[in-house]
C-alpha atoms as a PDB file:
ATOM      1  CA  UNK A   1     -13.217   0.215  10.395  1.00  0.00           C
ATOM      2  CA  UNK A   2     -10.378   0.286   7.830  1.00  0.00           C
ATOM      3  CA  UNK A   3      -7.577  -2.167   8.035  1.00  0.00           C
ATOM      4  CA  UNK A   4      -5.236   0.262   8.602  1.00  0.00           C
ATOM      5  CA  UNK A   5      -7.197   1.343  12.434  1.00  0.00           C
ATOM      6  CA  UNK A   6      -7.656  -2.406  13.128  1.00  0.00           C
ATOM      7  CA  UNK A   7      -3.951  -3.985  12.190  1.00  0.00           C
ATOM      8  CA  UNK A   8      -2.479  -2.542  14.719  1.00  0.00           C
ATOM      9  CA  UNK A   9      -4.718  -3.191  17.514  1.00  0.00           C
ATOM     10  CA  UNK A  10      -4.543  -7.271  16.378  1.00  0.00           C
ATOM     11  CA  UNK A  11      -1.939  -9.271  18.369  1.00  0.00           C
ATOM     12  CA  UNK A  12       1.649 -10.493  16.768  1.00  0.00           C
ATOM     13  CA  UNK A  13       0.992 -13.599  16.122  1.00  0.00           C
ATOM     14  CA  UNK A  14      -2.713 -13.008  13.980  1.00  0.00           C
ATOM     15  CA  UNK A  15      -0.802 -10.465  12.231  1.00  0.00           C
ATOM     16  CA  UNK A  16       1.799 -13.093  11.467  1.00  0.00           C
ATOM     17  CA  UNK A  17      -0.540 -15.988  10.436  1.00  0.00           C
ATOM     18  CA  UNK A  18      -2.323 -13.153   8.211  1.00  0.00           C
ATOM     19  CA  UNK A  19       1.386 -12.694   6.737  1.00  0.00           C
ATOM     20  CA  UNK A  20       2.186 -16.382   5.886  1.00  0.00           C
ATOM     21  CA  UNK A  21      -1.499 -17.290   5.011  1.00  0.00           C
ATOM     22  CA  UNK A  22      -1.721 -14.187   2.870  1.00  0.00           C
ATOM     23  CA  UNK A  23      -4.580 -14.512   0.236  1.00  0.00           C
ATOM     24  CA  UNK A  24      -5.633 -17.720   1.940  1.00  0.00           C
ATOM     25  CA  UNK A  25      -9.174 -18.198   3.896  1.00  0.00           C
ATOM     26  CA  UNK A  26      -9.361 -16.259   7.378  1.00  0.00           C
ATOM     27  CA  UNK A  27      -8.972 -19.032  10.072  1.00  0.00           C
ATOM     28  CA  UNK A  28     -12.066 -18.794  12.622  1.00  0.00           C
ATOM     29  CA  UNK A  29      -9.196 -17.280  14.935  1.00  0.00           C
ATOM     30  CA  UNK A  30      -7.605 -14.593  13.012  1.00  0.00           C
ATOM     31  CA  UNK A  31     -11.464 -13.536  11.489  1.00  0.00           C
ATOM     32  CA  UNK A  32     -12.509 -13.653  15.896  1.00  0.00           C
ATOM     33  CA  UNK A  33      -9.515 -11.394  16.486  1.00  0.00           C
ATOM     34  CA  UNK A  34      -9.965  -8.542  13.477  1.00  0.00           C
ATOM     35  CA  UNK A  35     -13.494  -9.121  14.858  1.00  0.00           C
ATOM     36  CA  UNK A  36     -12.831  -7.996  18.166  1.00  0.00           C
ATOM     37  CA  UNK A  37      -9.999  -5.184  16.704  1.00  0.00           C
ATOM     38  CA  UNK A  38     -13.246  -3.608  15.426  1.00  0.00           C
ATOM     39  CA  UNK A  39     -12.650  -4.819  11.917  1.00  0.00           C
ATOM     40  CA  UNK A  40     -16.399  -5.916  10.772  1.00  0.00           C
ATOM     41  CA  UNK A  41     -15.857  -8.175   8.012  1.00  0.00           C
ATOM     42  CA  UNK A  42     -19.998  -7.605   7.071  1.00  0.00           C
ATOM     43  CA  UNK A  43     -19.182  -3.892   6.040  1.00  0.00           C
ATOM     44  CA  UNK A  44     -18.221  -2.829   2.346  1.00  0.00           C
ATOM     45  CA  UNK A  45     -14.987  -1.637   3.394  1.00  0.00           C
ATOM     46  CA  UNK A  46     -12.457  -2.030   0.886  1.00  0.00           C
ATOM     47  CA  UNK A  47     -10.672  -4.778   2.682  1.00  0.00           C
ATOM     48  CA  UNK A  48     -13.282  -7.169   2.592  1.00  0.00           C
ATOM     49  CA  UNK A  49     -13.360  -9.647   0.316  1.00  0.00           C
ATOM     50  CA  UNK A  50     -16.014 -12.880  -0.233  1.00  0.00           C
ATOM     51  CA  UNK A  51     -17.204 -15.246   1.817  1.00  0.00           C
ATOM     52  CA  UNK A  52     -18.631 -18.665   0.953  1.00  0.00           C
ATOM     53  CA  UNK A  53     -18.737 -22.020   1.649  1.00  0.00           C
ATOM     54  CA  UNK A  54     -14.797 -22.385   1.632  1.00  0.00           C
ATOM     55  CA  UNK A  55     -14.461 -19.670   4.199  1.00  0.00           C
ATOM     56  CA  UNK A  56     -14.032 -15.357   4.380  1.00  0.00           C
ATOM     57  CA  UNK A  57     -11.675 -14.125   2.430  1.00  0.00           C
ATOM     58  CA  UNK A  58      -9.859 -10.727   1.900  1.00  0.00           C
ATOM     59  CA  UNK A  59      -9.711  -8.723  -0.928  1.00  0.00           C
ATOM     60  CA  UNK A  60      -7.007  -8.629  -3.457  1.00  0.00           C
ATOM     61  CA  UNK A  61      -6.492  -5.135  -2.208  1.00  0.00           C
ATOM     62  CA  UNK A  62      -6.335  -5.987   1.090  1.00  0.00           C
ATOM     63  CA  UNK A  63      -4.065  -9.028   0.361  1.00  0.00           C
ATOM     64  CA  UNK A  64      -1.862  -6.434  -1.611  1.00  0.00           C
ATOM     65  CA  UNK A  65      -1.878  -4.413   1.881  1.00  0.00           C
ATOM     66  CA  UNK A  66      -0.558  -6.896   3.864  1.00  0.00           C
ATOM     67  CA  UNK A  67       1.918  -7.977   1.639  1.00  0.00           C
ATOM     68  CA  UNK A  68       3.432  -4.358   1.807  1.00  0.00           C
ATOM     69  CA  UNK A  69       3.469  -4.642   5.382  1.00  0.00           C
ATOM     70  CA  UNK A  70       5.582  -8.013   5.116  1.00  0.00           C
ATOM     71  CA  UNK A  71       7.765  -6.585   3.239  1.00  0.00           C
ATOM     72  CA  UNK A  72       8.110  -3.186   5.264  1.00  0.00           C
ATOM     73  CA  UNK A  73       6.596  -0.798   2.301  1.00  0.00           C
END
């Protein structure tokens, strides 16, 4: 699912952590709620970024994305 079907459906306050922690590793919260928007952070959609031992990140794209909608683009 893109990011764009799964923002909306995440609640205010992930979408506001994902705002101030933009570019920053996914808490275990915010990654459980895009999880459960339907956002599967295993696909190769273009949002998804790496994972690794310091935690799942976005993509710069993504991370571009967001900071758009911060800044109502």
């Amino acid at each position: 699912m893109d990011i764009r079907e799964w923002w909306p459906r995440i609640d205010d306050s992930t979408r506001q952590w994902l705002i101030d922690h933009n570019g920053e590793a996914l808490s275990a919260e915010a990654l459980g709620v895009i999880s459960a928007a339907g956002g599967v952070v295993t696909s190769d959609a273009w949002w998804v970024g790496q994972g690794g031992p310091t935690g799942f990140y976005l993509s710069d794209a993504a991370v571009d994305w967001i900071e758009e909608r911060a800044n109502d683009e």
